[in-house]
PDB file of N, CA and C in Angstrom:
ATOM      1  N   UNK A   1       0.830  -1.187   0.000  1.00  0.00           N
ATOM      2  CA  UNK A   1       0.000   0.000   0.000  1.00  0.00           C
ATOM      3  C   UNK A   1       0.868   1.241   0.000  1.00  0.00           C
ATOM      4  N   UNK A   2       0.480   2.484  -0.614  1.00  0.00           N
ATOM      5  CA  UNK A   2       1.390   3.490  -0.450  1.00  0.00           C
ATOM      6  C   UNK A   2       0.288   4.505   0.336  1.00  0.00           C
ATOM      7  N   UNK A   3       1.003   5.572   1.362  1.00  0.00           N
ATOM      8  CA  UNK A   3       0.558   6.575   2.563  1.00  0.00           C
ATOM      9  C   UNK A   3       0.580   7.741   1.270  1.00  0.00           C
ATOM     10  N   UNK A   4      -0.818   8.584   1.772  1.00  0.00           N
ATOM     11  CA  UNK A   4      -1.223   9.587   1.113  1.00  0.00           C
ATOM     12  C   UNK A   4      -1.203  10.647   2.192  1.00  0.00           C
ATOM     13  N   UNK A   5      -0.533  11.754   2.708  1.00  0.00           N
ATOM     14  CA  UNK A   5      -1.392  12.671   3.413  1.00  0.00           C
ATOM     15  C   UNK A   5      -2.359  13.920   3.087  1.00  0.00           C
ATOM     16  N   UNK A   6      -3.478  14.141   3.623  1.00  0.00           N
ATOM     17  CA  UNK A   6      -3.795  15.043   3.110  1.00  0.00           C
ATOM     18  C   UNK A   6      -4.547  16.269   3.995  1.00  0.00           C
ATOM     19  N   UNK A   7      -4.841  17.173   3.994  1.00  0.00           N
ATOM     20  CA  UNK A   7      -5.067  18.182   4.554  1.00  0.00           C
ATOM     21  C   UNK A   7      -6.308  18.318   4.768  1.00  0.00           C
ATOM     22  N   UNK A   8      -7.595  18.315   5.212  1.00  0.00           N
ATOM     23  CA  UNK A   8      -8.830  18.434   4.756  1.00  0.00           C
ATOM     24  C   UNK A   8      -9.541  19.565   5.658  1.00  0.00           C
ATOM     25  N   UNK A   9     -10.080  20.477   4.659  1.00  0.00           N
ATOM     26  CA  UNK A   9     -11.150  21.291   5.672  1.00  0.00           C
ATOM     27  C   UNK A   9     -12.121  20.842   6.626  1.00  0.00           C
ATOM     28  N   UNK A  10     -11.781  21.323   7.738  1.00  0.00           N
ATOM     29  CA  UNK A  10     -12.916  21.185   8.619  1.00  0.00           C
ATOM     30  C   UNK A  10     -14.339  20.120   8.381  1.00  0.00           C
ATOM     31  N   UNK A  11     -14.839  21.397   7.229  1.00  0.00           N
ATOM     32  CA  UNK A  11     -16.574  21.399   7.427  1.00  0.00           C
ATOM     33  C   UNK A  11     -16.365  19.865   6.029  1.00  0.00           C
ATOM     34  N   UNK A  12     -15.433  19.676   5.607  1.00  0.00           N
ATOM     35  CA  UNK A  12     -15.103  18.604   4.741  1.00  0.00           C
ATOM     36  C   UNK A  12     -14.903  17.227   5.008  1.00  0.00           C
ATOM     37  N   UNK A  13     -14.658  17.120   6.242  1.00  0.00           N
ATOM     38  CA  UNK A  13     -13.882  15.743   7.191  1.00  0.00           C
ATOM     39  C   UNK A  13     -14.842  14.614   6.910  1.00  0.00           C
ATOM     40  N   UNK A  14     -15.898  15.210   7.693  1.00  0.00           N
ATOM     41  CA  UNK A  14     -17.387  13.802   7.796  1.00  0.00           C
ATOM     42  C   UNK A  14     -17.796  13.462   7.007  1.00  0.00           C
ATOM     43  N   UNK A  15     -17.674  13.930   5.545  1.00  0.00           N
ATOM     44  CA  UNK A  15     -18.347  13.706   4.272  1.00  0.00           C
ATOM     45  C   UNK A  15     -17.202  12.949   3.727  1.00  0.00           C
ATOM     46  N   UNK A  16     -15.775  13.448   3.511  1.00  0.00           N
ATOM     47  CA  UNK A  16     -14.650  12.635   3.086  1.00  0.00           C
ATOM     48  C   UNK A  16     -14.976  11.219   3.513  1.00  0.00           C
ATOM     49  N   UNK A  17     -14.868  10.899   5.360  1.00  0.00           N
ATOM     50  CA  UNK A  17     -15.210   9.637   6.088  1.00  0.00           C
ATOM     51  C   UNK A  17     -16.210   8.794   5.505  1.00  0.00           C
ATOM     52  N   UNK A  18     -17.461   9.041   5.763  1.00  0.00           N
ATOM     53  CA  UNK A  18     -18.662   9.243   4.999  1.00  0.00           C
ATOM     54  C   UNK A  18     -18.323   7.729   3.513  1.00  0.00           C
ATOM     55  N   UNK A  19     -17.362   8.948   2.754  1.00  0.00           N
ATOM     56  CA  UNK A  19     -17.195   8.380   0.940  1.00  0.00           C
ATOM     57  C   UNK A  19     -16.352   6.906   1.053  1.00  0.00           C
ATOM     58  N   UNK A  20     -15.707   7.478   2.145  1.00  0.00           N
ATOM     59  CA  UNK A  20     -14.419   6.186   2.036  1.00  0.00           C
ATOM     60  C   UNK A  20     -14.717   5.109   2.990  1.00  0.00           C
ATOM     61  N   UNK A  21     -16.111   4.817   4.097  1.00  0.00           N
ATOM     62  CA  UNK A  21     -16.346   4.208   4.672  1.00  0.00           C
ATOM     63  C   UNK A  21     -16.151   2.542   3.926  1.00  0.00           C
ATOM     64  N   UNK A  22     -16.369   2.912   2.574  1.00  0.00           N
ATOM     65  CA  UNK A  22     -16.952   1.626   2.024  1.00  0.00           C
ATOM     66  C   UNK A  22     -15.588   1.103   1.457  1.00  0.00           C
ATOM     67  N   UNK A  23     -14.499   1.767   1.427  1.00  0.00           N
ATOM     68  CA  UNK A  23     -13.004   1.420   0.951  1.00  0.00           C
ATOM     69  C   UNK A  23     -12.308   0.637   2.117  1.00  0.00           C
ATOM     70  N   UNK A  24     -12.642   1.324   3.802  1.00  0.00           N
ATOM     71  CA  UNK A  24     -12.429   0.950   4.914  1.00  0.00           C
ATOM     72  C   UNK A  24     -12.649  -0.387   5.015  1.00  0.00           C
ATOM     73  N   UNK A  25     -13.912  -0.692   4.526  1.00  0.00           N
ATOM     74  CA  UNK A  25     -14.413  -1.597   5.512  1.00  0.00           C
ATOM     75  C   UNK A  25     -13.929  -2.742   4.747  1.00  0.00           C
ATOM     76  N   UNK A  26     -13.610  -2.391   2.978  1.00  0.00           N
ATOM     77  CA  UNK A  26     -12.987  -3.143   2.346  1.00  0.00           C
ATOM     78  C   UNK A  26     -11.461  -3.593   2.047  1.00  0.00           C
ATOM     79  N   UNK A  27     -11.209  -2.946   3.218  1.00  0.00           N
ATOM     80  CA  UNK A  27      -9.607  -2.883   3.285  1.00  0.00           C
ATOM     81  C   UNK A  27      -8.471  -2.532   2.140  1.00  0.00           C
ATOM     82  N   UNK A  28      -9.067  -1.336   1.682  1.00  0.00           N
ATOM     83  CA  UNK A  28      -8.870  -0.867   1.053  1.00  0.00           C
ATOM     84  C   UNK A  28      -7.622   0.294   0.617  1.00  0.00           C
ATOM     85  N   UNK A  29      -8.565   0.821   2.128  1.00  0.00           N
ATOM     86  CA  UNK A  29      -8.149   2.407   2.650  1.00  0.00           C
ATOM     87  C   UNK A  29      -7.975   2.021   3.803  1.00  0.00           C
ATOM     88  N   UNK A  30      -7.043   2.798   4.723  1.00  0.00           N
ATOM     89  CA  UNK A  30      -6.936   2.668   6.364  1.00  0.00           C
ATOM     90  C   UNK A  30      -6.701   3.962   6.664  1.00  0.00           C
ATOM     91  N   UNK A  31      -7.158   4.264   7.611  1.00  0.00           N
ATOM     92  CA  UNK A  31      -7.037   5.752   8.281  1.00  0.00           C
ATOM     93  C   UNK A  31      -5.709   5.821   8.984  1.00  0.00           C
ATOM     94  N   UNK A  32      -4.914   6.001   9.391  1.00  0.00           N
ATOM     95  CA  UNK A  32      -3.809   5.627   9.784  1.00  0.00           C
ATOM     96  C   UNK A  32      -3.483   6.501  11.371  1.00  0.00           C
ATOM     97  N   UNK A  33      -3.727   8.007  10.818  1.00  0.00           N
ATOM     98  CA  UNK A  33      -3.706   8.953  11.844  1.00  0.00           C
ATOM     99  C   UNK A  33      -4.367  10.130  11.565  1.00  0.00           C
ATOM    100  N   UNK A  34      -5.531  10.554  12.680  1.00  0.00           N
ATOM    101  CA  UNK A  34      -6.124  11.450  12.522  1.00  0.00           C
ATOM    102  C   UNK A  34      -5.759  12.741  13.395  1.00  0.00           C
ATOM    103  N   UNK A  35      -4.983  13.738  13.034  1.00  0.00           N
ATOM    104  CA  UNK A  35      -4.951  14.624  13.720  1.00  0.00           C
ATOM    105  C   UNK A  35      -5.757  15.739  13.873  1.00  0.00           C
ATOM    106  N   UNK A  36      -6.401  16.358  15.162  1.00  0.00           N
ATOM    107  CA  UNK A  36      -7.395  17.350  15.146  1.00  0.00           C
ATOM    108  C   UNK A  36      -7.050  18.769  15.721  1.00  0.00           C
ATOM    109  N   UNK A  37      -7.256  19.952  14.615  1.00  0.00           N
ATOM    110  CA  UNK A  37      -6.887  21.074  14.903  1.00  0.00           C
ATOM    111  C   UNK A  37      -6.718  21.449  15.927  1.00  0.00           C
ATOM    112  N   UNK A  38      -5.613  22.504  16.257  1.00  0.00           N
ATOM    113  CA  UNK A  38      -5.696  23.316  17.731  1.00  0.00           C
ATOM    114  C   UNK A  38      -7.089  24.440  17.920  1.00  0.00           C
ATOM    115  N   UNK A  39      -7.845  24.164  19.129  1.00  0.00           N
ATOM    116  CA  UNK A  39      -8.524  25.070  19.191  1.00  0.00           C
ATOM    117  C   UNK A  39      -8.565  26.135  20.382  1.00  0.00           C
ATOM    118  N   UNK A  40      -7.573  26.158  20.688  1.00  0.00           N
ATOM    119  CA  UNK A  40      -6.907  26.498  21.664  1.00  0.00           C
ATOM    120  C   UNK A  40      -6.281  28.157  21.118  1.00  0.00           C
ATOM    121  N   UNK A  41      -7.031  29.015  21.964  1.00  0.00           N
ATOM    122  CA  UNK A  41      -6.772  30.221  21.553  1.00  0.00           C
ATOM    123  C   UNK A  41      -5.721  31.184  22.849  1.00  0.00           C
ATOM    124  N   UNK A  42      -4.526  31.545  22.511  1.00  0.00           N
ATOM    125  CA  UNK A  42      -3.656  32.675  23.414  1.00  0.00           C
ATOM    126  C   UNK A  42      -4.206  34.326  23.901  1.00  0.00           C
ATOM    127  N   UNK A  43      -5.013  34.622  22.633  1.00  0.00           N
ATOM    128  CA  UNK A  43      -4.941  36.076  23.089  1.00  0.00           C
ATOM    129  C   UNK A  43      -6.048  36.470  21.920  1.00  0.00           C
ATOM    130  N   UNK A  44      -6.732  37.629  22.449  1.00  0.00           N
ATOM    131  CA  UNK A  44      -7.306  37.974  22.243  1.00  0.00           C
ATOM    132  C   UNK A  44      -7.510  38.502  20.424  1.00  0.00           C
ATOM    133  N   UNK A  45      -6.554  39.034  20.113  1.00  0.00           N
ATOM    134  CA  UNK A  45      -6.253  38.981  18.675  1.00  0.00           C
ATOM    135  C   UNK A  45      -6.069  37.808  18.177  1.00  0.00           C
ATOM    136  N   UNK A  46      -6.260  37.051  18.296  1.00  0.00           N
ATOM    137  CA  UNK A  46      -5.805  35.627  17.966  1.00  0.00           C
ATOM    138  C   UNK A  46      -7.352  35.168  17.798  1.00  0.00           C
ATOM    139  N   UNK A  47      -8.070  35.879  18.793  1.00  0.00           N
ATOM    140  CA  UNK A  47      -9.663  34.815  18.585  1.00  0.00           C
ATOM    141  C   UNK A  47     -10.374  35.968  17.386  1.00  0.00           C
ATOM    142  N   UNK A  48     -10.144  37.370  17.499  1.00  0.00           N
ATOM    143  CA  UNK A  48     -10.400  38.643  16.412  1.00  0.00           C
ATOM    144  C   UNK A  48     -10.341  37.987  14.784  1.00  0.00           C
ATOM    145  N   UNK A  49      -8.658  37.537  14.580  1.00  0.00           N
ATOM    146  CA  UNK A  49      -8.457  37.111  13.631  1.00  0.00           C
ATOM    147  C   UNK A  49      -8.997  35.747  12.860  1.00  0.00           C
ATOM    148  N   UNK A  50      -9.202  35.025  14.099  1.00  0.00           N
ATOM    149  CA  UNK A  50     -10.380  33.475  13.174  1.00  0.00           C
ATOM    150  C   UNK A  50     -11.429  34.143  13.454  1.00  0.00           C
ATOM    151  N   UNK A  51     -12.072  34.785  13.471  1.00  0.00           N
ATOM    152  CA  UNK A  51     -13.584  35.487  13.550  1.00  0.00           C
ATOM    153  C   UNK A  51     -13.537  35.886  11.795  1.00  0.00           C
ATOM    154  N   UNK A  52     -13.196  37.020  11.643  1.00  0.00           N
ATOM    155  CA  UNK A  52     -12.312  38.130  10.387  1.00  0.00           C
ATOM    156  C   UNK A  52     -12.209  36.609   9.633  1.00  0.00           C
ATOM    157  N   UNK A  53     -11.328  35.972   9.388  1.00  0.00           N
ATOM    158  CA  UNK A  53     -11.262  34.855   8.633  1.00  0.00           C
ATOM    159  C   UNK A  53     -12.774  33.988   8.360  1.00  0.00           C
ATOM    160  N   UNK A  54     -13.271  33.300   9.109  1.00  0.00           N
ATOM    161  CA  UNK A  54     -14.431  32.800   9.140  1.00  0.00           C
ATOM    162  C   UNK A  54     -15.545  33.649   8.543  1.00  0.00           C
ATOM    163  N   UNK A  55     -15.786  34.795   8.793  1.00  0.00           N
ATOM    164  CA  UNK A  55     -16.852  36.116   8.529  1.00  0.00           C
ATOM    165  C   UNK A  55     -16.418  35.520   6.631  1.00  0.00           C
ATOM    166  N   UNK A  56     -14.963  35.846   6.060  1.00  0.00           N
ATOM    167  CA  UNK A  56     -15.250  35.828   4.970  1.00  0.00           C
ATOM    168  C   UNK A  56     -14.891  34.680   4.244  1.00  0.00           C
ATOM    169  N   UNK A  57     -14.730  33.721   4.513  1.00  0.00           N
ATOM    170  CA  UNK A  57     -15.135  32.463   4.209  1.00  0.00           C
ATOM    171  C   UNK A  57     -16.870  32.394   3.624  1.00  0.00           C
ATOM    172  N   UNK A  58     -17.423  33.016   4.746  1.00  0.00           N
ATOM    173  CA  UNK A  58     -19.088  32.972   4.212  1.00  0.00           C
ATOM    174  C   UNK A  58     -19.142  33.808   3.380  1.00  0.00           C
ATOM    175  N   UNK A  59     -18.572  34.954   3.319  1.00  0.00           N
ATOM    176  CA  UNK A  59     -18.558  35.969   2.655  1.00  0.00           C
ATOM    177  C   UNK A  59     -18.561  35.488   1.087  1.00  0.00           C
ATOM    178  N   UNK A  60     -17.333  34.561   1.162  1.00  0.00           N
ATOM    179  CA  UNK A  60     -17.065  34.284  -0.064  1.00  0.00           C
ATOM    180  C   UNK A  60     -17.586  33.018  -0.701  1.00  0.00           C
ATOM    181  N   UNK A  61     -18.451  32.232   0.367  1.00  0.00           N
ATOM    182  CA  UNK A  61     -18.552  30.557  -0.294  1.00  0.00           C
ATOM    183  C   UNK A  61     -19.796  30.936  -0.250  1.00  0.00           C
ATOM    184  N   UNK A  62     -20.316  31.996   0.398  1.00  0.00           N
ATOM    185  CA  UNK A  62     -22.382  32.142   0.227  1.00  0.00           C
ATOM    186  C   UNK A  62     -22.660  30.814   1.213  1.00  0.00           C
ATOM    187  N   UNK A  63     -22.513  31.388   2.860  1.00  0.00           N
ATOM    188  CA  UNK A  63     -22.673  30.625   3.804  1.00  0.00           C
ATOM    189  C   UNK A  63     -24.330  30.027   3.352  1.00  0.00           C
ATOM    190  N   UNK A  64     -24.791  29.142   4.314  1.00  0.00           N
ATOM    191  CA  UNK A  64     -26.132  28.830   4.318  1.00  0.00           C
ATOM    192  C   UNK A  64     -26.693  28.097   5.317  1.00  0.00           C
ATOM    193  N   UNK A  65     -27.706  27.973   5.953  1.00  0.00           N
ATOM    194  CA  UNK A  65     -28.080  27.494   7.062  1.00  0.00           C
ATOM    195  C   UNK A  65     -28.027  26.352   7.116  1.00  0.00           C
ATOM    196  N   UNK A  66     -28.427  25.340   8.397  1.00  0.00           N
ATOM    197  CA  UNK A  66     -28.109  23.992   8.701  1.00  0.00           C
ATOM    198  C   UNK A  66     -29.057  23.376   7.906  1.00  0.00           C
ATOM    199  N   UNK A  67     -30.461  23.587   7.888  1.00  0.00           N
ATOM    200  CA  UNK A  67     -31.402  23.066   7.202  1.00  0.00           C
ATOM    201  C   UNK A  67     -31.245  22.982   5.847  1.00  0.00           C
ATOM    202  N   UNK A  68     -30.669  24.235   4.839  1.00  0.00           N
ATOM    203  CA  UNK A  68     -30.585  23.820   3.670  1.00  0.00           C
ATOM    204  C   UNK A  68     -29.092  23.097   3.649  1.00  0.00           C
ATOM    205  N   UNK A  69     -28.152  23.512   4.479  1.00  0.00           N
ATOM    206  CA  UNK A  69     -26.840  22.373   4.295  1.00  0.00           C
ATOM    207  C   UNK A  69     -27.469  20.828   4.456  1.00  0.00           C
ATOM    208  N   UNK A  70     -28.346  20.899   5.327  1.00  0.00           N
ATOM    209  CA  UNK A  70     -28.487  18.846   5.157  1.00  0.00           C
ATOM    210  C   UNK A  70     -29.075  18.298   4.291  1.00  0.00           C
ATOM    211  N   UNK A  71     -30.171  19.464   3.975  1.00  0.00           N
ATOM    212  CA  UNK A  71     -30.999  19.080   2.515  1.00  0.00           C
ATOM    213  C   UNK A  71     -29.885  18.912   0.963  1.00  0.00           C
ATOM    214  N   UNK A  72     -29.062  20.279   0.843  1.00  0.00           N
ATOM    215  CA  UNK A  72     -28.020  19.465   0.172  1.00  0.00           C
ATOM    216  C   UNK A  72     -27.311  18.233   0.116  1.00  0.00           C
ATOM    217  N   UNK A  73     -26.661  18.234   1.285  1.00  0.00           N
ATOM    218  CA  UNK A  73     -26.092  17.107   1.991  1.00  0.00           C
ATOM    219  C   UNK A  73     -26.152  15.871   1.247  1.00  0.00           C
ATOM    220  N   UNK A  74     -27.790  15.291   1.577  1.00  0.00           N
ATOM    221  CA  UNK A  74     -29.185  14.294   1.326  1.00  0.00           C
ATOM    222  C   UNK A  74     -28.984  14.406  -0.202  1.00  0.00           C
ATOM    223  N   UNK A  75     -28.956  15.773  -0.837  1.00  0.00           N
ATOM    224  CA  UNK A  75     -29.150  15.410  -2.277  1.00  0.00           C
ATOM    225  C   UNK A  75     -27.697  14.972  -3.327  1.00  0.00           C
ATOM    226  N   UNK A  76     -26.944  15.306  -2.143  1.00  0.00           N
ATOM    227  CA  UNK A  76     -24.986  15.065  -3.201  1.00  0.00           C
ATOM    228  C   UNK A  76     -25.414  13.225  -2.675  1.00  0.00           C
ATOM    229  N   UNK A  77     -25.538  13.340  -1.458  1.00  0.00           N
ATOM    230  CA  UNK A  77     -25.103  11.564  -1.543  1.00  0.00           C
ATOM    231  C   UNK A  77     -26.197  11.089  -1.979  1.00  0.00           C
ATOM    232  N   UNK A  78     -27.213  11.020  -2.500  1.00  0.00           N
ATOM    233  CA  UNK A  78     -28.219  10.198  -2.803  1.00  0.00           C
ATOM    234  C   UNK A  78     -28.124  10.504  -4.605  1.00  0.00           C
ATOM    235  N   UNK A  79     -27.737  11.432  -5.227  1.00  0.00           N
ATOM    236  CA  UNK A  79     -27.882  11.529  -6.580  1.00  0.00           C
ATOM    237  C   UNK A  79     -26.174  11.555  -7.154  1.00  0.00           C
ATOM    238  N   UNK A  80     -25.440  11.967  -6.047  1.00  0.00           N
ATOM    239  CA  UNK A  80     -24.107  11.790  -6.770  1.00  0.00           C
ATOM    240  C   UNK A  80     -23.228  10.601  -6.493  1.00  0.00           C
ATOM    241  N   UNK A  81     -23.658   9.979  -4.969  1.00  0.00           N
ATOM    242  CA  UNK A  81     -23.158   8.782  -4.630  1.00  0.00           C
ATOM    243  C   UNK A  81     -23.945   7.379  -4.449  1.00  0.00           C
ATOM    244  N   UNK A  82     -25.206   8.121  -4.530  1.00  0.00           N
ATOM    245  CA  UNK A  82     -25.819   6.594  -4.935  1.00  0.00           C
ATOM    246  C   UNK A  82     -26.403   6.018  -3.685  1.00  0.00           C
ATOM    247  N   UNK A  83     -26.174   6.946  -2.328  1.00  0.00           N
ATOM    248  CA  UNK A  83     -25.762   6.473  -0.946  1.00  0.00           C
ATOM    249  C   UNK A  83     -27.078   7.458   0.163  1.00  0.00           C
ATOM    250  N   UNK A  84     -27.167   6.574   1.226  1.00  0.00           N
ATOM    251  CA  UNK A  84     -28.436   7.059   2.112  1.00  0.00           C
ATOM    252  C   UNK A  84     -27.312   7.801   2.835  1.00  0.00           C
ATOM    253  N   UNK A  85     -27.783   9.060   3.546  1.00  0.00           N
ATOM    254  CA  UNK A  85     -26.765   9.431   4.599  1.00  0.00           C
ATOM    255  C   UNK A  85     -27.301   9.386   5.866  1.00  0.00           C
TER     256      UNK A  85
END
């Protein structure tokens, strides 16, 4: 087998898991090591600046609420993967 690392956004993780469950279970894919962000904040500018960051993230991806995120959600895996979520 050859090790891939890769970086994954946040709001990206559970859906990645999610795709590759079925590679897992087929021994396929192995998770090897999951490391989870620091959320651990020093100072006050420090929590300013992931605020400022986050603000335009939505800014720029056209945030959207939980209800229509799951309704999407429901419609990528059921029409693009074939899959119940």
């Amino acid at each position: 087998m050859k090790t891939i690392s890769l970086e994954v956004e946040d709001s990206f993780v559970d859906t990645l898991k999610v795709f590759l469950q079925g590679f897992i279970e087929q021994k396929k894919v192995q998770i090897i090591e999951e490391k989870q962000p620091s959320f651990i904040v020093n100072s006050k500018s420090e929590v300013q600046k992931r605020v400022q960051e986050a603000e335009q993230r939505i800014i720029q991806n056209g945030g959207v609420d939980e209800k229509t995120y799951n309704e999407m959600m429901e419609s990528f895996f059921e029409n693009e993967l074939g899959l119940k979520r």
